[in-house]
C-alpha atoms as a PDB file:
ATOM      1  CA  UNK A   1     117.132 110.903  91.625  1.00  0.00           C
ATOM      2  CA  UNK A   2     115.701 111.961  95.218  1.00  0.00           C
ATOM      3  CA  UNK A   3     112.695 109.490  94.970  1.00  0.00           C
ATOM      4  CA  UNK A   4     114.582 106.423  93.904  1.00  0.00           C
ATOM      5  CA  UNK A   5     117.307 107.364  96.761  1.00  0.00           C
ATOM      6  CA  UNK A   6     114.701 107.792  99.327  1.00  0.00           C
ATOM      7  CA  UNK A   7     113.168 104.575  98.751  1.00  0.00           C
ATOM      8  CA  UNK A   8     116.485 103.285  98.694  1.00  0.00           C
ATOM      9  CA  UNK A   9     116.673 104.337 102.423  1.00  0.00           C
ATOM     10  CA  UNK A  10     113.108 103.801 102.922  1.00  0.00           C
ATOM     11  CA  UNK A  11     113.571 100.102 101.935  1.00  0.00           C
ATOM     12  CA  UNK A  12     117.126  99.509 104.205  1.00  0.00           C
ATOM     13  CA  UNK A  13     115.626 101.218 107.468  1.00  0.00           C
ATOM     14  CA  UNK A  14     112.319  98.516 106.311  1.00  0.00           C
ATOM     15  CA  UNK A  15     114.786  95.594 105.915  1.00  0.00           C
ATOM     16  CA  UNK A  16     116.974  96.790 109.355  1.00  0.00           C
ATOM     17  CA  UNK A  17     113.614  96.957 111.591  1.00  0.00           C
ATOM     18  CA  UNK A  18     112.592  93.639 109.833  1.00  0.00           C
ATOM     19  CA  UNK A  19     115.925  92.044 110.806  1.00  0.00           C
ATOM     20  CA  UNK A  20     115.804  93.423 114.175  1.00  0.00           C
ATOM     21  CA  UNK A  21     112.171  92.527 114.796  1.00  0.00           C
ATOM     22  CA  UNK A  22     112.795  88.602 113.724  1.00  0.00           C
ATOM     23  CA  UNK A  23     115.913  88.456 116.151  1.00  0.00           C
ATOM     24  CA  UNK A  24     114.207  90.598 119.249  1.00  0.00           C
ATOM     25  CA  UNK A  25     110.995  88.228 118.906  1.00  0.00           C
ATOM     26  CA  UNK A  26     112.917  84.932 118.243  1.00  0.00           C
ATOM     27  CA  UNK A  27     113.296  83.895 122.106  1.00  0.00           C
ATOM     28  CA  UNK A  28     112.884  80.507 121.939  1.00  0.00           C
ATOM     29  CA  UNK A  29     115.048  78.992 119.153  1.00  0.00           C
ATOM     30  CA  UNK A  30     114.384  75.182 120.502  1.00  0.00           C
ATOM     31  CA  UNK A  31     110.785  75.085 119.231  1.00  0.00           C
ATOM     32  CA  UNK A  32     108.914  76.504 116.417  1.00  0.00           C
ATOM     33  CA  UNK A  33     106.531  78.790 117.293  1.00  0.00           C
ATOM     34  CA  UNK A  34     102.905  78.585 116.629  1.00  0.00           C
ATOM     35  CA  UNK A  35     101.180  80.725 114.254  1.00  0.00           C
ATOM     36  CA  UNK A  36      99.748  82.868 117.376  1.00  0.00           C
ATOM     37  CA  UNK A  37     103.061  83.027 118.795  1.00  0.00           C
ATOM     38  CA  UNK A  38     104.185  84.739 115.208  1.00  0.00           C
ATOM     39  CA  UNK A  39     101.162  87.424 115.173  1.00  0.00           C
ATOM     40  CA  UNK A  40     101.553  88.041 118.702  1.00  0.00           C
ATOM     41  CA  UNK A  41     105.111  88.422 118.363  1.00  0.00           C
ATOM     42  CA  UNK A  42     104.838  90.475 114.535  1.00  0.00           C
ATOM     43  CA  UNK A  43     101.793  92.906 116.013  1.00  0.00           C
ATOM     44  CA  UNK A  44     104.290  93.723 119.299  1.00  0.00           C
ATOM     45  CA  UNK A  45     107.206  94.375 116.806  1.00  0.00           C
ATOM     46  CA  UNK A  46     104.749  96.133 114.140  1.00  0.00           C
ATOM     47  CA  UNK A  47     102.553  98.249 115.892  1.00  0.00           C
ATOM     48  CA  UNK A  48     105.455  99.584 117.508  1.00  0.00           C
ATOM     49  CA  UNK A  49     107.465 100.478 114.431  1.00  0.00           C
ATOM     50  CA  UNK A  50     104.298 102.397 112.530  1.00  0.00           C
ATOM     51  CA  UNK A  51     103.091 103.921 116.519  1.00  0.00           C
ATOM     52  CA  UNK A  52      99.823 101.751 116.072  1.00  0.00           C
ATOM     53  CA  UNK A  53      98.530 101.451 120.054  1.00  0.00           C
ATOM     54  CA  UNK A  54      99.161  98.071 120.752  1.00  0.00           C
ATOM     55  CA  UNK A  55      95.692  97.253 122.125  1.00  0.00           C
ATOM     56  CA  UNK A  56      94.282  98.834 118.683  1.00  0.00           C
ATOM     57  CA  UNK A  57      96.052  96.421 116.419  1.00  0.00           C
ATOM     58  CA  UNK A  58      95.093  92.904 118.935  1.00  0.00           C
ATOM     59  CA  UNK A  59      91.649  94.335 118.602  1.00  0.00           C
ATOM     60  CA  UNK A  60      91.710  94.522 114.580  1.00  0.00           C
ATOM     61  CA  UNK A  61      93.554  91.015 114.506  1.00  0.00           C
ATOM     62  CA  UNK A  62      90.001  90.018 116.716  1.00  0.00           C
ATOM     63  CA  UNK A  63      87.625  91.188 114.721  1.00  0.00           C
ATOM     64  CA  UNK A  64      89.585  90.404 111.354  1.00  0.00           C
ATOM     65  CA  UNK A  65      90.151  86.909 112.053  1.00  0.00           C
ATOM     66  CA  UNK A  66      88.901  85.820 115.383  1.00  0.00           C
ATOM     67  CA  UNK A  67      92.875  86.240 116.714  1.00  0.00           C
ATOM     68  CA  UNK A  68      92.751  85.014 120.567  1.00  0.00           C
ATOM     69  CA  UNK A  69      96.169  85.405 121.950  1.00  0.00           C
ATOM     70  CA  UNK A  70      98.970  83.530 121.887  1.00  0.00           C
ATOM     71  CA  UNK A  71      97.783  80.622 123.266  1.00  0.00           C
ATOM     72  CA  UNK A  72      94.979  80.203 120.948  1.00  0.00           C
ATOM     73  CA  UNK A  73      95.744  76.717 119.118  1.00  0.00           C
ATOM     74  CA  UNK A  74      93.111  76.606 116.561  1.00  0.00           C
ATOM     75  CA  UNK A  75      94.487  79.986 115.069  1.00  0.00           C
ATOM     76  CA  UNK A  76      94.417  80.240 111.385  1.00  0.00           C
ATOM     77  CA  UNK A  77      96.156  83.466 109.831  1.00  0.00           C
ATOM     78  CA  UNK A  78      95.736  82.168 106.405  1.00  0.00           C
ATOM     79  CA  UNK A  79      91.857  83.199 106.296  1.00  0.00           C
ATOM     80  CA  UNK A  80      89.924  84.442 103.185  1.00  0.00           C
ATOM     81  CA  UNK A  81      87.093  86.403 103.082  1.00  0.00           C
ATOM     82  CA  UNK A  82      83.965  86.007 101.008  1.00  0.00           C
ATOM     83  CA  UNK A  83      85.051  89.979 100.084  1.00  0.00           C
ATOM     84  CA  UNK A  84      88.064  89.158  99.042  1.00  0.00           C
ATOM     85  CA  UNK A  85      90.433  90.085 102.338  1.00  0.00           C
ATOM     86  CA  UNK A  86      93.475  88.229 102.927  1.00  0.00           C
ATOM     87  CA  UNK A  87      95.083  87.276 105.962  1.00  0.00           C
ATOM     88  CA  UNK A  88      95.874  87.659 109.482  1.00  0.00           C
ATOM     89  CA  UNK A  89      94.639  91.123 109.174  1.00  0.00           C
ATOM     90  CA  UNK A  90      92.332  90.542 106.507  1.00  0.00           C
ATOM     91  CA  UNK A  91      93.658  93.324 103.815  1.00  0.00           C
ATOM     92  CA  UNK A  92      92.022  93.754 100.415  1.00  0.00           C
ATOM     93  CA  UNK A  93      94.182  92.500  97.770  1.00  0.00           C
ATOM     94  CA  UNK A  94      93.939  95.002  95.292  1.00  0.00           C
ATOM     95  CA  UNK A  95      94.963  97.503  97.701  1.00  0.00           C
ATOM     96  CA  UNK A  96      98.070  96.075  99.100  1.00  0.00           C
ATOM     97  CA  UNK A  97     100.198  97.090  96.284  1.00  0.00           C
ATOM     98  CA  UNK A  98      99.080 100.643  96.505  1.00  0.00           C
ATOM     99  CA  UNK A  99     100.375 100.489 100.598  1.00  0.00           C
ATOM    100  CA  UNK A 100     103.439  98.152  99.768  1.00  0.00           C
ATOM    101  CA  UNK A 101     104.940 100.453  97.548  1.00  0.00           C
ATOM    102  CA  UNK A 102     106.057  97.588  95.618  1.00  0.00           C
ATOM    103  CA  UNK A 103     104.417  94.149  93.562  1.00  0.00           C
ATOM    104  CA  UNK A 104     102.333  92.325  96.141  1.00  0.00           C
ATOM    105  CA  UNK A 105     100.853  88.671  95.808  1.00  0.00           C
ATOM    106  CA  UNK A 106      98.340  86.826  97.072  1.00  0.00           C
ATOM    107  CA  UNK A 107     100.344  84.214  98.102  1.00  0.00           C
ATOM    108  CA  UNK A 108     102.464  87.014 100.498  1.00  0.00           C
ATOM    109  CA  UNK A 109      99.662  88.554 101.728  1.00  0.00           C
ATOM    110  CA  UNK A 110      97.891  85.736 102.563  1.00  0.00           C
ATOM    111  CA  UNK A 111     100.548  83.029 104.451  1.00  0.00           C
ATOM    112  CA  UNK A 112     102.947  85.562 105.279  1.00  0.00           C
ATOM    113  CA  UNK A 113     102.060  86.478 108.888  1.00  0.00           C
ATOM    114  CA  UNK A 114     104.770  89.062 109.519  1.00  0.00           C
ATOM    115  CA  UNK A 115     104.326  90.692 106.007  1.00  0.00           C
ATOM    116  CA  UNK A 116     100.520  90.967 106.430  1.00  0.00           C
ATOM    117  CA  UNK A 117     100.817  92.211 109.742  1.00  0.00           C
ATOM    118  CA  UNK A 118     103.604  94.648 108.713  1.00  0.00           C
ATOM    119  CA  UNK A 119     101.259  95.833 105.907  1.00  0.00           C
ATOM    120  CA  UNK A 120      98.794  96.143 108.092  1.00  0.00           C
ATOM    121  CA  UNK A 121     100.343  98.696 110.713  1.00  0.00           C
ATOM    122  CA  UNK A 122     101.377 100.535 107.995  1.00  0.00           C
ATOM    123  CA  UNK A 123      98.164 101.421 106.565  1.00  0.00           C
ATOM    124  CA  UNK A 124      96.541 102.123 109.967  1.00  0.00           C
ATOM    125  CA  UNK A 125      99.597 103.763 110.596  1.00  0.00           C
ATOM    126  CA  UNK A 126      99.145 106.560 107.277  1.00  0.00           C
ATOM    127  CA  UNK A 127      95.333 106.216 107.797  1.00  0.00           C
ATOM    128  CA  UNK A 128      96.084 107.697 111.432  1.00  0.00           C
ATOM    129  CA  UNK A 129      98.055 110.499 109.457  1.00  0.00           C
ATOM    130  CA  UNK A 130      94.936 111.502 107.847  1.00  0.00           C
ATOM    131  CA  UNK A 131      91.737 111.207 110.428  1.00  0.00           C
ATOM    132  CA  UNK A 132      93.734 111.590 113.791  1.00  0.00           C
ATOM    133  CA  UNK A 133      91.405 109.436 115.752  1.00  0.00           C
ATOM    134  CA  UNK A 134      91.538 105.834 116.299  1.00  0.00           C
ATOM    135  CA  UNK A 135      87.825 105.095 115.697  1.00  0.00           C
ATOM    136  CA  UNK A 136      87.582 106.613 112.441  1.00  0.00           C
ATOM    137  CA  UNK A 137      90.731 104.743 111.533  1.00  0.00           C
ATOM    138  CA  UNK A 138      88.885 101.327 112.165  1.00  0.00           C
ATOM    139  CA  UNK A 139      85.843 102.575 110.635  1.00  0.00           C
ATOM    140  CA  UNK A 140      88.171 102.962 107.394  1.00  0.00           C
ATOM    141  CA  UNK A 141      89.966  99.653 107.540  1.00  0.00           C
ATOM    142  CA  UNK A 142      86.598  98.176 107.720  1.00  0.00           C
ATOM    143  CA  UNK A 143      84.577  99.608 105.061  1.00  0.00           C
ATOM    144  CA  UNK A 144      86.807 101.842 103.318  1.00  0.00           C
ATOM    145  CA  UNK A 145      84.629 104.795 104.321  1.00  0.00           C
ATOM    146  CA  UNK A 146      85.440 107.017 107.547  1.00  0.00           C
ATOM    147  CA  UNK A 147      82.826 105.953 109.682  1.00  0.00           C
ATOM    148  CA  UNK A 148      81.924 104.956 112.983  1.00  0.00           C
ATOM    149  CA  UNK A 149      80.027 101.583 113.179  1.00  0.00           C
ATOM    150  CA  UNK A 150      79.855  98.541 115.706  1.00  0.00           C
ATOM    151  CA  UNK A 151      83.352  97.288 114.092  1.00  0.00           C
ATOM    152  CA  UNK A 152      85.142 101.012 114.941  1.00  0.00           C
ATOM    153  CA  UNK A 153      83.828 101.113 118.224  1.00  0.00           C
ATOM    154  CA  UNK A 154      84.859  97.595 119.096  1.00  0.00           C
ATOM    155  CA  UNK A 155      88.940  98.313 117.497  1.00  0.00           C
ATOM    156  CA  UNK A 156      88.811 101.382 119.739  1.00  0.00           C
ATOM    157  CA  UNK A 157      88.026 100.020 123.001  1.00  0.00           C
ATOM    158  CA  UNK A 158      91.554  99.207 124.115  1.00  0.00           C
ATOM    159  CA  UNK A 159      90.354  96.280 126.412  1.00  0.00           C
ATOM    160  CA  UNK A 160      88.416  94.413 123.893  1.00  0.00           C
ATOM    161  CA  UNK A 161      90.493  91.813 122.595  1.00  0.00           C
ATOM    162  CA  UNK A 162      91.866  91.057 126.433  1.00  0.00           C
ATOM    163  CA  UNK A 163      88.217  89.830 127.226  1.00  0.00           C
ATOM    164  CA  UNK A 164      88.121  87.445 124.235  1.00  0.00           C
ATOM    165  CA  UNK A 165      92.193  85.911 124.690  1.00  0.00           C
ATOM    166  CA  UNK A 166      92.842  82.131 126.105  1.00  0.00           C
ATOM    167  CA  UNK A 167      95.016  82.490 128.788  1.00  0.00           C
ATOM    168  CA  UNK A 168      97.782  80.863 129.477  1.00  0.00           C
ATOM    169  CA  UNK A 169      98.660  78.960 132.515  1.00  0.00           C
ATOM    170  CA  UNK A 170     101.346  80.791 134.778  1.00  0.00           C
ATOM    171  CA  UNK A 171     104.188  78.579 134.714  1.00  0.00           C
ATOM    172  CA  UNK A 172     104.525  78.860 130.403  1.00  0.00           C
ATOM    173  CA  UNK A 173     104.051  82.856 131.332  1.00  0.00           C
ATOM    174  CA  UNK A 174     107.177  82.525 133.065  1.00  0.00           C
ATOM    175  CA  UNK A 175     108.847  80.245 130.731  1.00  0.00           C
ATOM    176  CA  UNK A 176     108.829  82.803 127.800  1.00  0.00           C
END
Protein backbone atom coordinates (compact mmCIF):
# COMPACT_ATOMS: atom_id res chain seq x y z
CA UNK A 1 0.00 0.00 0.00
CA UNK A 2 2.94 2.59 0.84
CA UNK A 3 4.86 1.79 -2.46
CA UNK A 4 1.98 2.06 -4.86
CA UNK A 5 0.93 5.45 -2.89
CA UNK A 6 4.35 6.81 -3.10
CA UNK A 7 4.64 6.36 -6.67
CA UNK A 8 1.36 7.72 -6.86
CA UNK A 9 2.92 11.00 -5.51
CA UNK A 10 6.12 10.32 -7.09
CA UNK A 11 4.37 10.28 -10.53
CA UNK A 12 1.96 13.72 -9.80
CA UNK A 13 5.01 15.86 -8.39
CA UNK A 14 6.77 14.16 -12.08
CA UNK A 15 3.68 15.22 -14.10
CA UNK A 16 3.40 18.91 -12.01
CA UNK A 17 7.29 19.76 -12.73
CA UNK A 18 6.64 18.42 -16.33
CA UNK A 19 3.66 20.79 -16.72
CA UNK A 20 5.45 23.57 -15.19
CA UNK A 21 8.66 23.04 -17.12
CA UNK A 22 6.67 23.03 -20.73
CA UNK A 23 4.83 26.37 -19.70
CA UNK A 24 8.10 28.21 -17.96
CA UNK A 25 10.19 27.22 -21.24
CA UNK A 26 7.38 27.92 -23.81
CA UNK A 27 8.29 31.79 -24.37
CA UNK A 28 7.70 32.14 -27.72
CA UNK A 29 4.31 30.64 -28.69
CA UNK A 30 4.44 32.37 -32.40
CA UNK A 31 7.09 29.97 -33.72
CA UNK A 32 8.01 26.46 -33.18
CA UNK A 33 11.05 25.99 -31.70
CA UNK A 34 13.94 24.16 -33.08
CA UNK A 35 15.09 20.96 -31.78
CA UNK A 36 18.14 22.92 -29.95
CA UNK A 37 15.81 25.35 -28.65
CA UNK A 38 13.86 22.12 -26.96
CA UNK A 39 17.21 20.52 -25.37
CA UNK A 40 18.40 23.77 -24.39
CA UNK A 41 15.23 24.63 -22.94
CA UNK A 42 14.50 20.63 -21.38
CA UNK A 43 18.40 20.46 -19.92
CA UNK A 44 17.69 24.19 -18.11
CA UNK A 45 14.31 22.79 -16.77
CA UNK A 46 15.90 19.15 -16.09
CA UNK A 47 19.07 19.59 -14.63
CA UNK A 48 17.49 21.83 -12.33
CA UNK A 49 14.74 19.54 -11.10
CA UNK A 50 17.29 16.32 -10.43
CA UNK A 51 20.31 19.26 -9.05
CA UNK A 52 22.46 18.13 -12.16
CA UNK A 53 25.08 21.38 -12.54
CA UNK A 54 23.92 22.89 -15.48
CA UNK A 55 27.31 23.10 -17.23
CA UNK A 56 27.62 19.14 -16.45
CA UNK A 57 24.54 18.15 -18.36
CA UNK A 58 25.46 20.80 -21.79
CA UNK A 59 28.74 19.01 -21.54
CA UNK A 60 27.17 15.31 -21.66
CA UNK A 61 24.60 16.56 -24.41
CA UNK A 62 28.34 17.54 -26.29
CA UNK A 63 29.96 14.65 -26.08
CA UNK A 64 26.71 12.40 -26.47
CA UNK A 65 25.58 13.91 -29.55
CA UNK A 66 27.70 16.73 -30.71
CA UNK A 67 24.82 19.26 -28.97
CA UNK A 68 26.12 22.99 -29.86
CA UNK A 69 23.74 25.37 -28.31
CA UNK A 70 20.76 26.66 -29.22
CA UNK A 71 21.59 28.06 -32.23
CA UNK A 72 23.05 25.04 -33.69
CA UNK A 73 20.75 24.29 -36.89
CA UNK A 74 22.05 21.05 -38.02
CA UNK A 75 21.13 19.52 -34.51
CA UNK A 76 19.82 16.06 -34.58
CA UNK A 77 18.51 14.63 -31.10
CA UNK A 78 17.21 11.59 -32.73
CA UNK A 79 20.86 9.93 -32.98
CA UNK A 80 21.67 6.17 -32.65
CA UNK A 81 24.64 4.71 -31.69
CA UNK A 82 26.49 1.79 -33.21
CA UNK A 83 26.20 0.56 -29.18
CA UNK A 84 22.92 0.81 -29.10
CA UNK A 85 22.36 4.49 -27.22
CA UNK A 86 19.42 6.44 -27.98
CA UNK A 87 18.94 9.97 -28.14
CA UNK A 88 19.72 13.41 -27.25
CA UNK A 89 21.59 12.03 -24.38
CA UNK A 90 22.43 8.89 -25.86
CA UNK A 91 20.93 6.35 -23.03
CA UNK A 92 21.16 2.57 -23.40
CA UNK A 93 17.89 1.14 -24.12
CA UNK A 94 17.79 -1.69 -22.02
CA UNK A 95 18.47 0.39 -19.14
CA UNK A 96 15.90 3.04 -19.41
CA UNK A 97 13.19 1.00 -18.01
CA UNK A 98 15.19 0.13 -14.98
CA UNK A 99 15.60 4.37 -14.40
CA UNK A 100 11.96 5.13 -15.71
CA UNK A 101 10.37 3.17 -13.24
CA UNK A 102 7.88 2.34 -15.75
CA UNK A 103 7.64 0.54 -19.68
CA UNK A 104 10.01 2.53 -21.86
CA UNK A 105 10.24 2.41 -25.81
CA UNK A 106 12.47 3.04 -28.24
CA UNK A 107 10.43 5.19 -30.01
CA UNK A 108 10.22 7.59 -26.50
CA UNK A 109 13.57 7.45 -25.83
CA UNK A 110 14.73 8.13 -28.98
CA UNK A 111 12.42 11.31 -30.57
CA UNK A 112 11.28 12.42 -27.35
CA UNK A 113 13.71 15.25 -26.48
CA UNK A 114 12.24 16.28 -23.14
CA UNK A 115 11.68 12.59 -22.01
CA UNK A 116 15.28 11.59 -22.91
CA UNK A 117 16.63 14.50 -21.38
CA UNK A 118 14.40 14.06 -18.28
CA UNK A 119 15.69 10.44 -18.11
CA UNK A 120 18.80 11.52 -18.42
CA UNK A 121 19.12 13.98 -15.31
CA UNK A 122 17.62 11.50 -13.46
CA UNK A 123 20.13 8.89 -13.74
CA UNK A 124 23.07 11.31 -13.31
CA UNK A 125 21.04 12.64 -10.76
CA UNK A 126 20.87 8.90 -8.51
CA UNK A 127 24.35 8.11 -9.99
CA UNK A 128 25.49 11.43 -8.07
CA UNK A 129 23.71 9.77 -4.95
CA UNK A 130 26.10 7.01 -5.11
CA UNK A 131 29.85 8.31 -6.18
CA UNK A 132 29.50 12.02 -4.93
CA UNK A 133 31.77 13.42 -7.55
CA UNK A 134 30.93 14.66 -10.87
CA UNK A 135 33.78 12.95 -12.78
CA UNK A 136 33.12 9.59 -11.67
CA UNK A 137 29.50 10.21 -12.53
CA UNK A 138 30.48 10.80 -16.29
CA UNK A 139 32.90 8.10 -16.18
CA UNK A 140 29.68 5.86 -15.34
CA UNK A 141 27.29 7.26 -17.90
CA UNK A 142 29.95 6.53 -20.34
CA UNK A 143 31.07 3.11 -19.83
CA UNK A 144 29.00 1.86 -17.15
CA UNK A 145 32.08 1.46 -14.96
CA UNK A 146 33.20 4.27 -12.35
CA UNK A 147 36.07 5.52 -14.00
CA UNK A 148 37.89 8.43 -14.97
CA UNK A 149 38.77 8.59 -18.74
CA UNK A 150 39.12 11.43 -21.48
CA UNK A 151 35.08 11.41 -21.69
CA UNK A 152 34.79 12.10 -17.54
CA UNK A 153 37.26 14.63 -17.60
CA UNK A 154 35.78 16.47 -20.54
CA UNK A 155 31.74 16.29 -18.71
CA UNK A 156 33.52 17.71 -15.67
CA UNK A 157 35.14 20.69 -16.95
CA UNK A 158 32.25 23.10 -16.52
CA UNK A 159 33.44 25.35 -19.49
CA UNK A 160 33.69 22.72 -22.06
CA UNK A 161 30.67 22.75 -23.97
CA UNK A 162 30.76 26.90 -23.96
CA UNK A 163 33.97 26.59 -26.20
CA UNK A 164 32.27 24.27 -28.72
CA UNK A 165 28.46 26.40 -28.86
CA UNK A 166 27.45 28.65 -32.13
CA UNK A 167 26.68 31.80 -30.90
CA UNK A 168 24.08 33.71 -31.52
CA UNK A 169 24.00 37.17 -32.80
CA UNK A 170 22.98 39.83 -30.05
CA UNK A 171 19.87 41.19 -31.26
CA UNK A 172 17.97 37.30 -31.23
CA UNK A 173 19.79 37.22 -27.52
CA UNK A 174 17.62 39.97 -26.72
CA UNK A 175 14.64 38.85 -28.54
CA UNK A 176 14.17 35.66 -26.35
Amino acid sequence: MKKTMIRIVGFAVLFIALVFCVSATNTQPERELTPAERMHDAILCYADSFNVPVEFAFNIACLETGYRGPADSTYNPSQVSNKGAMGPMQIMYRYADYFAGHKVTKTMLRDSIEFNVRLSMKILSQHYKKYKNWKTVAGVYNTGRPIHNKYAIKAADFTYYTRRWITQPTEQLTNN
